[in-house]
PDB file of N, CA and C in Angstrom:
ATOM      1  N   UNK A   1      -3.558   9.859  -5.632  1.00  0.00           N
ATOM      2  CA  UNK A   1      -3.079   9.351  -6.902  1.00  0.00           C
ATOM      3  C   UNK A   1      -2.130   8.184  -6.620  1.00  0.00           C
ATOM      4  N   UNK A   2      -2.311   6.839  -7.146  1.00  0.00           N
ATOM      5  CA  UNK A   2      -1.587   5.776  -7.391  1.00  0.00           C
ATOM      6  C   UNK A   2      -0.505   5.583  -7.652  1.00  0.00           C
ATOM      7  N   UNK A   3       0.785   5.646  -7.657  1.00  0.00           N
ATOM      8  CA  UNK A   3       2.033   5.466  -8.373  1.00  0.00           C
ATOM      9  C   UNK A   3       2.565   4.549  -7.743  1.00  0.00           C
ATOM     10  N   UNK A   4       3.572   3.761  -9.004  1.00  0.00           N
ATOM     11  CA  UNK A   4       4.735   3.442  -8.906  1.00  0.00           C
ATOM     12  C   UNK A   4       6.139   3.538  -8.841  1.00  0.00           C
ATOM     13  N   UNK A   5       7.047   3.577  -8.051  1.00  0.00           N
ATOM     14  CA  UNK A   5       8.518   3.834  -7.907  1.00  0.00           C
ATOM     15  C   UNK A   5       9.437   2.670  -7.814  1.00  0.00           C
ATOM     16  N   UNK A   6      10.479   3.245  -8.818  1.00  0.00           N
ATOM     17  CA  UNK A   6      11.411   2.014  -8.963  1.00  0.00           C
ATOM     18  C   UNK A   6      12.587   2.943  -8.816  1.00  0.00           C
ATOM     19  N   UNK A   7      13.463   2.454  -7.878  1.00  0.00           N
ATOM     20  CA  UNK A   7      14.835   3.229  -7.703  1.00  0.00           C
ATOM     21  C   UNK A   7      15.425   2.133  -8.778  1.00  0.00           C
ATOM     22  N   UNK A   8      15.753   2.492  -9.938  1.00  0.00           N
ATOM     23  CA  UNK A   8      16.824   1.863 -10.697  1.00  0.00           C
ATOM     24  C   UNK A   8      18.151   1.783  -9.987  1.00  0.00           C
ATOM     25  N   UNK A   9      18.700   2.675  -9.741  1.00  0.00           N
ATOM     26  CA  UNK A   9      19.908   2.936  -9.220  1.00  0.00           C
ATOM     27  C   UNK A   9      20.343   1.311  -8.376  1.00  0.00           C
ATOM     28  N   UNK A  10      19.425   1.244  -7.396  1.00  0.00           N
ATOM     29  CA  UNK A  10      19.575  -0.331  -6.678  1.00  0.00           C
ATOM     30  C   UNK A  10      18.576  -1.438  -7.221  1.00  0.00           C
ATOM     31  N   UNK A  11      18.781  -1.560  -8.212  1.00  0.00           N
ATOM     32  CA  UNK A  11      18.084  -2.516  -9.273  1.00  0.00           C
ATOM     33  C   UNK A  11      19.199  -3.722  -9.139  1.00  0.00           C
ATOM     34  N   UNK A  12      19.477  -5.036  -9.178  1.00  0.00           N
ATOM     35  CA  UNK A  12      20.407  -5.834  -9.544  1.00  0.00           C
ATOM     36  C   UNK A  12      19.795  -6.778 -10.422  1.00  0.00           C
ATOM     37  N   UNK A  13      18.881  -6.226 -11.059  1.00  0.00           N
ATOM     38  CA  UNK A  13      18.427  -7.039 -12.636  1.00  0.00           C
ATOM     39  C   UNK A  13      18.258  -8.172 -12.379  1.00  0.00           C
ATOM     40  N   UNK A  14      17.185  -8.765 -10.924  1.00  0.00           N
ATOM     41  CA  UNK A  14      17.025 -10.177 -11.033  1.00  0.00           C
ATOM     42  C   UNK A  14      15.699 -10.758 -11.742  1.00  0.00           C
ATOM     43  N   UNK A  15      15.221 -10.124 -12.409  1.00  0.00           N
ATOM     44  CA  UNK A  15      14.072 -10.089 -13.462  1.00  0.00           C
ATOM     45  C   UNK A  15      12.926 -10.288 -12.378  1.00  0.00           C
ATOM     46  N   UNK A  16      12.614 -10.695 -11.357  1.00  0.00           N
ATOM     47  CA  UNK A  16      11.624 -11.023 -10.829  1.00  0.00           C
ATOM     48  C   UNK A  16      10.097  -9.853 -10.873  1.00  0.00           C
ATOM     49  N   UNK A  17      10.454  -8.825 -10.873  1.00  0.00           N
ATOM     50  CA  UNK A  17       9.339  -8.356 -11.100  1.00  0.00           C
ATOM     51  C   UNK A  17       8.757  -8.593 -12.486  1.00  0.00           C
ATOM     52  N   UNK A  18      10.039  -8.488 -13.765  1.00  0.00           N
ATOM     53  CA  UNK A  18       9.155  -8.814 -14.758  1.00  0.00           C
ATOM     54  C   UNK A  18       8.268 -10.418 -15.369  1.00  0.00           C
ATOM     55  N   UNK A  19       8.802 -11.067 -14.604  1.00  0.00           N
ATOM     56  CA  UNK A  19       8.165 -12.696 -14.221  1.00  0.00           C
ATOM     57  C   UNK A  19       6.768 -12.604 -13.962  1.00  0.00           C
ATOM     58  N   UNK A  20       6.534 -11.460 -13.051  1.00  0.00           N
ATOM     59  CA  UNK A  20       4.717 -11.915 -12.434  1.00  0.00           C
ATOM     60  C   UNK A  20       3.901 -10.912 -13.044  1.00  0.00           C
ATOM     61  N   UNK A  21       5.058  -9.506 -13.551  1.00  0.00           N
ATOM     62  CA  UNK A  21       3.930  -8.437 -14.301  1.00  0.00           C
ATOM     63  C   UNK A  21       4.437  -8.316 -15.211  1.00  0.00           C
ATOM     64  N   UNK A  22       4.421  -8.642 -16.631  1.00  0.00           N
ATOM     65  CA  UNK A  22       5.259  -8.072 -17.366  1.00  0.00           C
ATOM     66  C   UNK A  22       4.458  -7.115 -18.242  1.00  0.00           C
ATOM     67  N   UNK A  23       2.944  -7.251 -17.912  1.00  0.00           N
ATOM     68  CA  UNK A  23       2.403  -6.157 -18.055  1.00  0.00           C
ATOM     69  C   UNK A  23       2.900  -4.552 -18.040  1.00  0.00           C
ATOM     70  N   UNK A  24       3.952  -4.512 -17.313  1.00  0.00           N
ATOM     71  CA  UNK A  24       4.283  -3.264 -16.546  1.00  0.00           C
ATOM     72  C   UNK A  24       6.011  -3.180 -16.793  1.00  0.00           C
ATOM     73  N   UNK A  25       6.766  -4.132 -16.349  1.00  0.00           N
ATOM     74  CA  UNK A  25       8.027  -4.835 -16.325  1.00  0.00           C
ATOM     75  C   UNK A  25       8.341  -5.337 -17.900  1.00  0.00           C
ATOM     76  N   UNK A  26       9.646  -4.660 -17.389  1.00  0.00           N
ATOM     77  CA  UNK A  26      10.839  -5.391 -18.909  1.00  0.00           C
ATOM     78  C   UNK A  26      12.000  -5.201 -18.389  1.00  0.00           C
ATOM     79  N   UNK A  27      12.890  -5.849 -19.043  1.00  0.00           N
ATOM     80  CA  UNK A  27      14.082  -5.825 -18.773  1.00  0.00           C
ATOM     81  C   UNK A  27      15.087  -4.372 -20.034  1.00  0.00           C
ATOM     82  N   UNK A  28      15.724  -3.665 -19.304  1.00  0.00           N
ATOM     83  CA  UNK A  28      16.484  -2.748 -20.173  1.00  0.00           C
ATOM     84  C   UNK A  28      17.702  -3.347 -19.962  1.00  0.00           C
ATOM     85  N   UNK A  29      18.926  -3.454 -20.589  1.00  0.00           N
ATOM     86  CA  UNK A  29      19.859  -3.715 -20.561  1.00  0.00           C
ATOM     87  C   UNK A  29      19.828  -5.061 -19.705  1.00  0.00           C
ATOM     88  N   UNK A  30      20.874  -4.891 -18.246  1.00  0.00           N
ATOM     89  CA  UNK A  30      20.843  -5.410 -17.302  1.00  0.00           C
ATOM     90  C   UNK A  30      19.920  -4.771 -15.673  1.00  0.00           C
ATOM     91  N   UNK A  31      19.016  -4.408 -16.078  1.00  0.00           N
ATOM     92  CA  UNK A  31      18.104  -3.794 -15.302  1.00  0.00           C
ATOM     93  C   UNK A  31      16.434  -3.558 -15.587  1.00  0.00           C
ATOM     94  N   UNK A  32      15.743  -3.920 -14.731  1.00  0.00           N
ATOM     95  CA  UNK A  32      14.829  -4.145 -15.041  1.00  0.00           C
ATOM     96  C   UNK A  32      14.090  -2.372 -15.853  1.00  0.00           C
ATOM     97  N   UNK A  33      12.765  -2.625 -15.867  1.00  0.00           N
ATOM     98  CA  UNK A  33      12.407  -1.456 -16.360  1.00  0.00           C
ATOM     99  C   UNK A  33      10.867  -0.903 -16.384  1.00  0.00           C
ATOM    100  N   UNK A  34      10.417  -0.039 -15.931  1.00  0.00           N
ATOM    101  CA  UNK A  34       8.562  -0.174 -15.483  1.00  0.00           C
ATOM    102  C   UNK A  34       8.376   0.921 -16.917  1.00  0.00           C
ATOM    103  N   UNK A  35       7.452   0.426 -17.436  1.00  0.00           N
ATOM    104  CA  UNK A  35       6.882   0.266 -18.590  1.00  0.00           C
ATOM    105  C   UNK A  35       6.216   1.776 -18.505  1.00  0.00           C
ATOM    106  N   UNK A  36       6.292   2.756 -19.196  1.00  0.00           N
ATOM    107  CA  UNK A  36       5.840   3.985 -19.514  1.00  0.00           C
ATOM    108  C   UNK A  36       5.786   5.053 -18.553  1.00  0.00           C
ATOM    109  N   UNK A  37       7.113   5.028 -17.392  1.00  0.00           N
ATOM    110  CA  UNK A  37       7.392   5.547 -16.506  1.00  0.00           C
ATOM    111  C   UNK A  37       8.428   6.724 -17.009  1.00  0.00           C
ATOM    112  N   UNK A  38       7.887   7.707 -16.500  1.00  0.00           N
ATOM    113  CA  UNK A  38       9.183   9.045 -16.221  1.00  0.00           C
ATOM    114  C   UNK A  38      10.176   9.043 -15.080  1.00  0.00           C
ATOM    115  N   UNK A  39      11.289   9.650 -15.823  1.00  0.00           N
ATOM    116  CA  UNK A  39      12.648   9.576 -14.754  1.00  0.00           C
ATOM    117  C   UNK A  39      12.837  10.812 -14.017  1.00  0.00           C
ATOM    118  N   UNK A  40      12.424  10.124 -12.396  1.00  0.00           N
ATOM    119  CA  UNK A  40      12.929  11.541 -11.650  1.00  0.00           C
ATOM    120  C   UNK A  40      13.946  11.210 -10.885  1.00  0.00           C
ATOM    121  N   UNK A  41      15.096  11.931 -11.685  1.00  0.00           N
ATOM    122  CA  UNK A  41      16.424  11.784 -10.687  1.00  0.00           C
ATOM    123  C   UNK A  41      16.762   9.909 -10.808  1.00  0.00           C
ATOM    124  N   UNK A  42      17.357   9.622  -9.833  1.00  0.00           N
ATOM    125  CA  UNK A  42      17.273   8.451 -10.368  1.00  0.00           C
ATOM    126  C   UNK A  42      16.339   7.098 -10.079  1.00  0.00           C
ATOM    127  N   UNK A  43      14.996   7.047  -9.717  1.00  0.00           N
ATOM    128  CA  UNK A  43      13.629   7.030 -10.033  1.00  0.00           C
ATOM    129  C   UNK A  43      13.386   6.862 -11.454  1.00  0.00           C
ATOM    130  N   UNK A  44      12.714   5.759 -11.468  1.00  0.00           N
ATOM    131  CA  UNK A  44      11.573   5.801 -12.140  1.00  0.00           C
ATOM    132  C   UNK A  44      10.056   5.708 -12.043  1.00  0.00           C
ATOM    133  N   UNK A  45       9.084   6.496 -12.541  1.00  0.00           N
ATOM    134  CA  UNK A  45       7.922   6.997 -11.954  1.00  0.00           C
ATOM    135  C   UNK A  45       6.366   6.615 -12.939  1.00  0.00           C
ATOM    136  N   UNK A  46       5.875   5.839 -12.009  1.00  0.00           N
ATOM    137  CA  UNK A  46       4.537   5.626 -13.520  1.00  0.00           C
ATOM    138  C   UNK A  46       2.817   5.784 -12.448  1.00  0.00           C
ATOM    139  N   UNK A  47       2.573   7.165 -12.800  1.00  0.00           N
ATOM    140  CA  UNK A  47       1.212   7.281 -12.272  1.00  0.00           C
ATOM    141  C   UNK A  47       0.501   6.196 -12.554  1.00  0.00           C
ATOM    142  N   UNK A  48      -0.334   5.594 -11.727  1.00  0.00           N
ATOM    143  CA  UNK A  48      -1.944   4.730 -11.893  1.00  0.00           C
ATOM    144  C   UNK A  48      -3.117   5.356 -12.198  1.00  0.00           C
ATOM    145  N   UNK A  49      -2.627   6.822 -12.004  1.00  0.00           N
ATOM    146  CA  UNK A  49      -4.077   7.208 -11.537  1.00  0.00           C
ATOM    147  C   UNK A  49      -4.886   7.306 -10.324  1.00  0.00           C
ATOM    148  N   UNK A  50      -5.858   8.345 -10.333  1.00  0.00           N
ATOM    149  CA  UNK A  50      -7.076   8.314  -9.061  1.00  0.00           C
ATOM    150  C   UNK A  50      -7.735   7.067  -8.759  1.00  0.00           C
ATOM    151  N   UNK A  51      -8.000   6.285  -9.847  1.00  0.00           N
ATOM    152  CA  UNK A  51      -8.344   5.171  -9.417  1.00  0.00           C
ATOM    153  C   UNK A  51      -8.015   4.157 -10.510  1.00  0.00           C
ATOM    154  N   UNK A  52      -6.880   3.522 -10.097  1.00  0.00           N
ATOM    155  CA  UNK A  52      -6.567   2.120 -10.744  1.00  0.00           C
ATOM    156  C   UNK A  52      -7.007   1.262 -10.652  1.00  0.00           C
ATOM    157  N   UNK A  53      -6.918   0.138 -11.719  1.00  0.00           N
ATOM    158  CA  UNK A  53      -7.780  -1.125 -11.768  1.00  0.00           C
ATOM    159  C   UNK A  53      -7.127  -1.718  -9.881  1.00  0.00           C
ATOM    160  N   UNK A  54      -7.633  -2.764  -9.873  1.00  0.00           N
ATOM    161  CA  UNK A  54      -7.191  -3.754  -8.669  1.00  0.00           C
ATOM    162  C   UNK A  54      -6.259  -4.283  -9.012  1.00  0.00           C
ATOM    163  N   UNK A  55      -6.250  -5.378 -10.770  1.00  0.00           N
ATOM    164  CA  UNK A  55      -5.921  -6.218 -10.928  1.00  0.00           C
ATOM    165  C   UNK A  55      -4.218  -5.248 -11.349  1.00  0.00           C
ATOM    166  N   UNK A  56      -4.047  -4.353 -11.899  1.00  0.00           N
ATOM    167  CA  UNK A  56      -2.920  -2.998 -12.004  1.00  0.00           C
ATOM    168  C   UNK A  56      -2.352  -2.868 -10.488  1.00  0.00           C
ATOM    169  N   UNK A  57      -3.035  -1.967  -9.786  1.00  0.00           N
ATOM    170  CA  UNK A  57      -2.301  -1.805  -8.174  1.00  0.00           C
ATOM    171  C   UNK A  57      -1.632  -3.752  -7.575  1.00  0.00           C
ATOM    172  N   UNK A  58      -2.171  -5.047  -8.068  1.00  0.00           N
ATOM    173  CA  UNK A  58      -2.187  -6.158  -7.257  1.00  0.00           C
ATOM    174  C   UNK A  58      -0.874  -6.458  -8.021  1.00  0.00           C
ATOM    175  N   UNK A  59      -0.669  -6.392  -9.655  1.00  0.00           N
ATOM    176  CA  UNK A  59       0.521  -6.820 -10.060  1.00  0.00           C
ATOM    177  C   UNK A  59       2.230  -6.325  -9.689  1.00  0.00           C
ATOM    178  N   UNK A  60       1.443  -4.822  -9.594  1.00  0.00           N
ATOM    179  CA  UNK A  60       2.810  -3.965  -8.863  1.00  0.00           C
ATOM    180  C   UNK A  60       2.887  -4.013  -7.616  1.00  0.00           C
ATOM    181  N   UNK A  61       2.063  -4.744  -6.977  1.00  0.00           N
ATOM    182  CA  UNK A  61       2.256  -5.179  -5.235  1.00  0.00           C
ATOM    183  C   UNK A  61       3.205  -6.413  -5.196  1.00  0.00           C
ATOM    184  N   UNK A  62       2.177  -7.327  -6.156  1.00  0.00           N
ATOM    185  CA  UNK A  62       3.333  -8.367  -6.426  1.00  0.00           C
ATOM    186  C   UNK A  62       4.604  -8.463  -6.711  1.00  0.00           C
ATOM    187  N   UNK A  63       4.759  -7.651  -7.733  1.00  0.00           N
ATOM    188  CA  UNK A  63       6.466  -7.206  -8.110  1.00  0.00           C
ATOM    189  C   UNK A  63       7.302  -6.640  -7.262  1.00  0.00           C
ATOM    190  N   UNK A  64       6.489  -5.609  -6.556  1.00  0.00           N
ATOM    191  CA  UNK A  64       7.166  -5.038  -5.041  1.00  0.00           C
ATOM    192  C   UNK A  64       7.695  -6.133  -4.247  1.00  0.00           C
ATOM    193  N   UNK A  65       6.555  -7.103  -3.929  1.00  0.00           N
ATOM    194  CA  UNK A  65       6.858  -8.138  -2.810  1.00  0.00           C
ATOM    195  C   UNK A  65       8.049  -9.122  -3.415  1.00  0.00           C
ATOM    196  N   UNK A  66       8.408  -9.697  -4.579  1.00  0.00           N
ATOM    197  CA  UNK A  66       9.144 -10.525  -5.162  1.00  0.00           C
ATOM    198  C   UNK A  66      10.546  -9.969  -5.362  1.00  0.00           C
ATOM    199  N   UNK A  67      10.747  -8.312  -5.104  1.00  0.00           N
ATOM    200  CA  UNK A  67      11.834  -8.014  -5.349  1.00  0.00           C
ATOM    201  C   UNK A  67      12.989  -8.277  -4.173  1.00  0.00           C
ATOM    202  N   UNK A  68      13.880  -9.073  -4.507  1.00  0.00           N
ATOM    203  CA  UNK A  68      14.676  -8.778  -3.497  1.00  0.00           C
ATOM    204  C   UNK A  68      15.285  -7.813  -3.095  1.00  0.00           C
ATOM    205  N   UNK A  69      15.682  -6.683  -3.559  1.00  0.00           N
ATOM    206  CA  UNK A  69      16.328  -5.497  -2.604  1.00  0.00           C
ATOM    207  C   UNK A  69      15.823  -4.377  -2.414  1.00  0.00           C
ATOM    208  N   UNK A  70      14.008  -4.554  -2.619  1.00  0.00           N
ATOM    209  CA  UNK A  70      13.264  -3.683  -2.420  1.00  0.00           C
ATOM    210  C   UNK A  70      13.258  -2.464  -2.994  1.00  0.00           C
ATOM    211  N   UNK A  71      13.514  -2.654  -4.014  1.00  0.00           N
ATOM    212  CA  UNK A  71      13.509  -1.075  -4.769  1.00  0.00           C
ATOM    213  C   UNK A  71      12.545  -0.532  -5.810  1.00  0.00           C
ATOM    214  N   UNK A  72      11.217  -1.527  -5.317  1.00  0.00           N
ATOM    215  CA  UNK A  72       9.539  -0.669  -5.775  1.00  0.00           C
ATOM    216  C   UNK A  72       9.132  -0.634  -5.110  1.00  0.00           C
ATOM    217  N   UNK A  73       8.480   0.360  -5.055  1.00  0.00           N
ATOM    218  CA  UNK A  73       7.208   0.718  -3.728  1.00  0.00           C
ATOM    219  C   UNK A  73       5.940   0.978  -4.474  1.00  0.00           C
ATOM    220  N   UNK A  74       4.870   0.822  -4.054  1.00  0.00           N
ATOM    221  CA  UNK A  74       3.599   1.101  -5.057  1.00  0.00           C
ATOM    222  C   UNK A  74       2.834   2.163  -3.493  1.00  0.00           C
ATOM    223  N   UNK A  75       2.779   3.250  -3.868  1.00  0.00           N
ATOM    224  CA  UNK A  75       2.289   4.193  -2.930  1.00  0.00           C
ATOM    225  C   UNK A  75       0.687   4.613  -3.838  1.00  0.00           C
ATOM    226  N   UNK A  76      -0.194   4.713  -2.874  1.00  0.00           N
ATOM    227  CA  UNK A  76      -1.487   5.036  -3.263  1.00  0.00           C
ATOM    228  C   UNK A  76      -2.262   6.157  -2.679  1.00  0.00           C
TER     229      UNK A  76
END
């Protein structure tokens, strides 16, 4: 199963993920925010699914890669 993880906690709200996906990405307050994700602990969590689109897994790769303090991971 596909997911996404966003440690909010070390978020410093430089919008960049929501720049290339905003498909997925928004900004909450001063922190970014992944779009129809559950909170575990302080995580945020948004299944893809068994099998996600490409163009879905490629945007949250992108956002991963653009973040500066690394706090998405897209695990598959």
């Amino acid at each position: 199963m596909a997911k996404v993880v966003h440690d909010k906690e070390i978020c410093i709200g430089c919008a960049a993920c929501v720049s290339v996906a905003p498909k997925f990405w928004e900004m909450e307050g001063a922190k970014s925010h992944l779009k129809g994700s559950k909170k575990d602990a302080r995580k945020e969590v948004l299944e893809l699914g068994k099998s996600p689109s490409k163009e879905d897994l490629k945007l949250n790769q992108e956002a991963a890669a653009v973040c500066p303090v690394n706090c998405i991971t897209v695990e598959k």
